[in-house]
Protein backbone atom coordinates (compact mmCIF):
# COMPACT_ATOMS: atom_id res chain seq x y z
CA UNK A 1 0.00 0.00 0.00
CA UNK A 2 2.83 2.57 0.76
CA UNK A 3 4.85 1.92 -1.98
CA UNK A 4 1.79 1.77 -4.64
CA UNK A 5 1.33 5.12 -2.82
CA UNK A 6 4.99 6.42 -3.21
CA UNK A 7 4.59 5.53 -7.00
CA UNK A 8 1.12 7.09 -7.72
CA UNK A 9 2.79 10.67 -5.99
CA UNK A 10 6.22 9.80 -8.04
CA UNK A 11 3.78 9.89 -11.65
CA UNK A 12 2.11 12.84 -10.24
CA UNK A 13 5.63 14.67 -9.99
CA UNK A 14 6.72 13.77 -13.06
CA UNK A 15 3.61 14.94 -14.31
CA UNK A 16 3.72 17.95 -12.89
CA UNK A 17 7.16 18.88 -14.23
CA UNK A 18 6.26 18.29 -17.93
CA UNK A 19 3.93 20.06 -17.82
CA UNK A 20 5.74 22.86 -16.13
CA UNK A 21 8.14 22.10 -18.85
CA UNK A 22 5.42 22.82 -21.36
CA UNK A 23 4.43 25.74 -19.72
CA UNK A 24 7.59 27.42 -19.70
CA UNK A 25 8.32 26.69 -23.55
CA UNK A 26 4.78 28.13 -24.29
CA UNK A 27 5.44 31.32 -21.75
CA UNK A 28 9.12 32.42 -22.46
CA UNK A 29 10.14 30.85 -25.39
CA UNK A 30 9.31 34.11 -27.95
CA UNK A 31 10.85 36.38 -25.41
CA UNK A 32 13.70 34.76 -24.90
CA UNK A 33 14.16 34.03 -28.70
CA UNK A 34 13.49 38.08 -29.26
CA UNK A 35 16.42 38.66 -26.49
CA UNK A 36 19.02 35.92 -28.52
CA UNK A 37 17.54 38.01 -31.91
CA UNK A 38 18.97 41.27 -30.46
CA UNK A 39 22.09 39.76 -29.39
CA UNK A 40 22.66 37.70 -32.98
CA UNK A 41 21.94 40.99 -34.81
CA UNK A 42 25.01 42.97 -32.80
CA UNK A 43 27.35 39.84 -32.88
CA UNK A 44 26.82 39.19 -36.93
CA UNK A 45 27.74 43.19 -37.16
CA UNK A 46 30.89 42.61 -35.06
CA UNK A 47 31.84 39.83 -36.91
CA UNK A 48 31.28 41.18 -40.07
CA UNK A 49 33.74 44.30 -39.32
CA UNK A 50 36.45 42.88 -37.10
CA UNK A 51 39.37 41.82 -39.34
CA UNK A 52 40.73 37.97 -38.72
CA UNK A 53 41.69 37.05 -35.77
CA UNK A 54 40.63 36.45 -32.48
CA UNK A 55 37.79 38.96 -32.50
CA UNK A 56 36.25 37.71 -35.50
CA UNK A 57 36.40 34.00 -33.68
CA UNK A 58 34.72 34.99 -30.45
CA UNK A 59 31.80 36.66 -32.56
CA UNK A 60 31.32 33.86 -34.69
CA UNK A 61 31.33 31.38 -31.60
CA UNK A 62 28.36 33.60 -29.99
CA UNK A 63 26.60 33.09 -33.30
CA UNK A 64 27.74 29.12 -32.88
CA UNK A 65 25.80 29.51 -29.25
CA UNK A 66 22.95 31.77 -30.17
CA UNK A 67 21.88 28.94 -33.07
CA UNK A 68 22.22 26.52 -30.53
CA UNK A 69 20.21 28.52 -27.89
CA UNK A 70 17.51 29.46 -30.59
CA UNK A 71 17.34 25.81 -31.51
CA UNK A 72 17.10 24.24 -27.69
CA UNK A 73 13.80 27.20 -27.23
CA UNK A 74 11.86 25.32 -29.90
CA UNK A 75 12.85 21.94 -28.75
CA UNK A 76 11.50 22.57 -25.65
CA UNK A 77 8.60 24.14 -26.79
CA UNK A 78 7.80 21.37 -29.18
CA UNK A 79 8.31 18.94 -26.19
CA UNK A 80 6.00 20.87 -24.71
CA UNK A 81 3.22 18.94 -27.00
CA UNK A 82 3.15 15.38 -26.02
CA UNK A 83 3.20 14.18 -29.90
CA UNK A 84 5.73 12.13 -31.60
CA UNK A 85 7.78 14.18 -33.90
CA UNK A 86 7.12 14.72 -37.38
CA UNK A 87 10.27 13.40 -39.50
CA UNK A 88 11.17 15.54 -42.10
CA UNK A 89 13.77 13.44 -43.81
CA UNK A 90 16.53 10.44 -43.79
CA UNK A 91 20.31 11.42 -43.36
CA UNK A 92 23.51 9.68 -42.95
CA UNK A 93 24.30 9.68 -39.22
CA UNK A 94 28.45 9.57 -40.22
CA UNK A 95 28.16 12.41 -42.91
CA UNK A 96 26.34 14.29 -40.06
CA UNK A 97 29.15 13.70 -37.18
CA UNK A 98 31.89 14.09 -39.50
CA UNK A 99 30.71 17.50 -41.12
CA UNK A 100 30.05 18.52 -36.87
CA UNK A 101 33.92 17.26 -36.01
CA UNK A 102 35.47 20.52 -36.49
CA UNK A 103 32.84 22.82 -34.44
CA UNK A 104 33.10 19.94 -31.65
CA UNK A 105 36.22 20.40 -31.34
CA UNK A 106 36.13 24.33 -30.56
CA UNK A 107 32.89 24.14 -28.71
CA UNK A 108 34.39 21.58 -26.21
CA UNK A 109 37.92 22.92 -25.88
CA UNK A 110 41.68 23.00 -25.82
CA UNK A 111 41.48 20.30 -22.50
CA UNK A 112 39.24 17.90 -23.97
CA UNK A 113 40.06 15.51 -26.94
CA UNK A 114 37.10 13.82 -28.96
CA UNK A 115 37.95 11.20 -30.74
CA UNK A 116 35.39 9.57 -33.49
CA UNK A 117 34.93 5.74 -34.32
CA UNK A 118 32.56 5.42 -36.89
CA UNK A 119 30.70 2.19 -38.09
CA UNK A 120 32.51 1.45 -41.49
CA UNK A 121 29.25 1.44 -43.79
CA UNK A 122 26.45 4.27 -44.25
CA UNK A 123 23.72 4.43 -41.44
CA UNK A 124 20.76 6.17 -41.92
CA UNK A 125 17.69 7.15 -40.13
CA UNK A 126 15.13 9.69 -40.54
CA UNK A 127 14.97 12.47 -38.03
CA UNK A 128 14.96 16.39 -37.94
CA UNK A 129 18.51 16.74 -38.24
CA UNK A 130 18.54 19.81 -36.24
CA UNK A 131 17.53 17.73 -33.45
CA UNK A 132 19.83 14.99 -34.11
CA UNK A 133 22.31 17.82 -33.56
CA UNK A 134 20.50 18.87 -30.29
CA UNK A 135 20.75 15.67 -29.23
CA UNK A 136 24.58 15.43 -29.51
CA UNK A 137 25.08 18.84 -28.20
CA UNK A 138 23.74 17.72 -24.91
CA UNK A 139 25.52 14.79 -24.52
CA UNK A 140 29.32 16.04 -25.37
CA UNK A 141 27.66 19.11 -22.69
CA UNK A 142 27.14 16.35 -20.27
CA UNK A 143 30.45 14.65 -21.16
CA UNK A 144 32.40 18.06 -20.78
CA UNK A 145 31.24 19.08 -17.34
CA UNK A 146 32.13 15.62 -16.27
CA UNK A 147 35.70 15.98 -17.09
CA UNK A 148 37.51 18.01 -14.69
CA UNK A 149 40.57 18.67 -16.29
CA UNK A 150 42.05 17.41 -19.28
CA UNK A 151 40.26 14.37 -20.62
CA UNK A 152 38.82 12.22 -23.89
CA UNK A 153 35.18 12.02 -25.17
CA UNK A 154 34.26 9.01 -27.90
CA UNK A 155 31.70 9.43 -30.41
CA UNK A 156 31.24 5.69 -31.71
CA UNK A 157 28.22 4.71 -34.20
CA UNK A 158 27.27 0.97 -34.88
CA UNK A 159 24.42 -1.03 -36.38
CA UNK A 160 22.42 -3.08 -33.82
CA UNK A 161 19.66 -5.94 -34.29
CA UNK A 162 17.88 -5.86 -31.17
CA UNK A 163 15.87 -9.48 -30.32
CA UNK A 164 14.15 -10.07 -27.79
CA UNK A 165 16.60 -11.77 -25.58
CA UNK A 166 18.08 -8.42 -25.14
CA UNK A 167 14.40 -6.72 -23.94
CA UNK A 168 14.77 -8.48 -20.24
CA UNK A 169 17.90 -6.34 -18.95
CA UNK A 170 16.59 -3.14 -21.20
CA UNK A 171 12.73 -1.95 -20.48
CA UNK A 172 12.76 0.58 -23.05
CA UNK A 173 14.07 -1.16 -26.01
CA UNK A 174 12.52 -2.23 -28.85
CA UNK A 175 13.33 -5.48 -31.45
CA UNK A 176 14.40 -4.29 -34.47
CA UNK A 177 17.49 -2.99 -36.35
CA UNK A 178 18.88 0.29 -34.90
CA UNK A 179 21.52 2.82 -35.14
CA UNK A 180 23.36 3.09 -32.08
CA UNK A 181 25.49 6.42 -31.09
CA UNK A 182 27.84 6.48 -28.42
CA UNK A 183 29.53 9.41 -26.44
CA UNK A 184 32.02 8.32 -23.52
CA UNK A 185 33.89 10.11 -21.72
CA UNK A 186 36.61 9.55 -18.73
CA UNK A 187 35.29 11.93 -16.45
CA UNK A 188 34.15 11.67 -12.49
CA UNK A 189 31.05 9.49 -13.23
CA UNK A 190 27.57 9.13 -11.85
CA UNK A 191 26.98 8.29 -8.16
CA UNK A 192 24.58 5.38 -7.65
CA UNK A 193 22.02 7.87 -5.63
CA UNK A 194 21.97 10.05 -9.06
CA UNK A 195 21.32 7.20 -11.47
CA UNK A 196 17.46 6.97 -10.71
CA UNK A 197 16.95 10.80 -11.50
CA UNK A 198 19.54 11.64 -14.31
CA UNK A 199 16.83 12.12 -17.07
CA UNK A 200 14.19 13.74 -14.77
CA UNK A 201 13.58 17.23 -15.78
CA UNK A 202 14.75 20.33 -13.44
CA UNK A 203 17.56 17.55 -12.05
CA UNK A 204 21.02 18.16 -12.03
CA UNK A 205 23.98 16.25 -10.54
CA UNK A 206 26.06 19.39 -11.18
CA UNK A 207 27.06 21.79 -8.62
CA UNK A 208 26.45 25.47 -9.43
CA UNK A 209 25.93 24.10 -13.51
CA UNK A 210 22.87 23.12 -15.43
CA UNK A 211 19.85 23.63 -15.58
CA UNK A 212 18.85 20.27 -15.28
CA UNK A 213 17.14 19.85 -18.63
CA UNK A 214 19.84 18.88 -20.95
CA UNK A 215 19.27 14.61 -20.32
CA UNK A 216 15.30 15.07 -19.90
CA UNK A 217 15.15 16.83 -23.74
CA UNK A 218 17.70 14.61 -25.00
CA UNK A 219 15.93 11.07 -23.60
CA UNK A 220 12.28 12.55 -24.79
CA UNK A 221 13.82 13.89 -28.36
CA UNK A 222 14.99 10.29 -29.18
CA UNK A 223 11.45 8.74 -27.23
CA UNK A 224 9.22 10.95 -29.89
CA UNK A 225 11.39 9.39 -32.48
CA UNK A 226 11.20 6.30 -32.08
CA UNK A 227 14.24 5.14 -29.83
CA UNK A 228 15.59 4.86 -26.55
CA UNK A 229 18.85 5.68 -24.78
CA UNK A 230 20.64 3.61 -22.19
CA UNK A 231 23.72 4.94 -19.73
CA UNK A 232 26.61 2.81 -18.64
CA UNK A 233 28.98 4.82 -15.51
CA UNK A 234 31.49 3.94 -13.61
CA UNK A 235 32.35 6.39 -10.46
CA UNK A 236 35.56 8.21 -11.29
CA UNK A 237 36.20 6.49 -14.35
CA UNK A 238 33.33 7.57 -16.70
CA UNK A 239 29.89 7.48 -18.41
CA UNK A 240 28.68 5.98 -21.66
CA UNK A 241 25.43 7.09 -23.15
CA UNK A 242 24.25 5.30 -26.16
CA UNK A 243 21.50 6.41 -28.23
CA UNK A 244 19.29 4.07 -30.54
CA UNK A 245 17.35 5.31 -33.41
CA UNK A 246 15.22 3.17 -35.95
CA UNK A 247 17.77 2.16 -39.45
CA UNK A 248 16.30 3.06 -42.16
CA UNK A 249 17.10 0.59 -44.95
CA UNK A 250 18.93 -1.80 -42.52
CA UNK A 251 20.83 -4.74 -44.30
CA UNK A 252 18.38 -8.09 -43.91
């Protein structure tokens, strides 16, 4: 009786937080995206009229941040709409990552190394690849600010036949031929009190960093289209998270 109580209030919560999630999105979003408008507008100028050089780099990597920014408002705000996502096309996951490497590299740093190990033939699903993108951003985010100092993140793709064997250890995956993308890093790790609430929204493991909403958009972003994502850590050695998305035109 107490724990079937415990649960029904644990629902409610998360409940409750979507939809504050939703509400947010719907309430702030065009303001905020009026306020990154204002501050795109200045930094284009600025980069426009600096001459090369380090100047010119630090506008265009406020651009980099306001796309990114402008791009996370309608996420959430299309998160906001419990709906799956409407597809609008099929891409090649390793084109994607590859044409990505070189503003990964800058956006993570001069103390962190990313290293890519990519599945050896084409894999292709159909997404919003601005998502897909979103999706990656907050994962090499969550890999960064779990590296202290100097460290490595992996980006690793593969191509997965799921049975249903593999369904008993995994709740939320489904049979099928997938896409699976990896980031790991060699940072502090998760402690086993965190695990249960590392994808709930407003939650964050980070002292003084996050807003707690980069794991919740990234898990329900790959939910609305069709897949699932599971997490491997280790304290003090690392994290894995691997994403799976449907293959499209998976070898039989």
């Amino acid at each position: 009786m107490i724990q079937a109580s415990i649960q029904h209030w644990e629902a409610l919560a998360d409940e409750k937080a979507e939809l504050l999630l939703g509400t947010i999105g719907t309430a702030f979003a065009h303001e905020f995206e009026n306020i990154l408008s204002s501050i795109q507008k200045q930094s284009a100028k600025l980069a426009s009229q600096a001459p090369e050089g380090p100047l010119r780099e630090s506008a265009n990597g406020i651009l980099s941040a306001i796309n990114l920014g402008k791009r996370l408002v309608r996420t959430i705000q299309s998160l906001g709409k419990d709906a799956a996502i409407e597809r609008d096309g099929t891409f090649e996951i390793n084109d994607l990552l590859t044409k990505m490497a070189d503003g990964l590299s800058a956006f993570l740093g001069n103390d962190v190394r990313i290293t890519f190990e990519l599945f050896t033939k084409p894999l292709r699903i159909t997404a919003i690849p601005q998502m897909f993108e979103q999706v990656m951003m907050n994962l090499l985010v969550n890999a960064r600010d779990a590296i202290s100092h100097k460290g490595l993140i992996t980006i690793a793709t593969n191509s997965v036949s799921i049975t249903n064997e593999y369904l008993a250890g995994h709740p939320d995956a489904l049979v099928g031929s997938f896409v699976c993308i990896s980031v790991s890093d060699n940072g502090c790790g998760i402690s086993q009190k965190d695990l249960p609430r590392i994808f709930e929204p407003f939650f964050s493991a980070k002292e003084k960093k996050g807003t707690g909403l980069g794991l919740y958009v990234t898990k329900e972003i790959v939910r609305r289209n069709g897949g699932w994502i599971e997490m491997k850590t280790r304290l003090r050695h690392g994290s894995t998270f691997s994403v799976f998305l449907p293959e499209v035109d998976a070898p039989l």
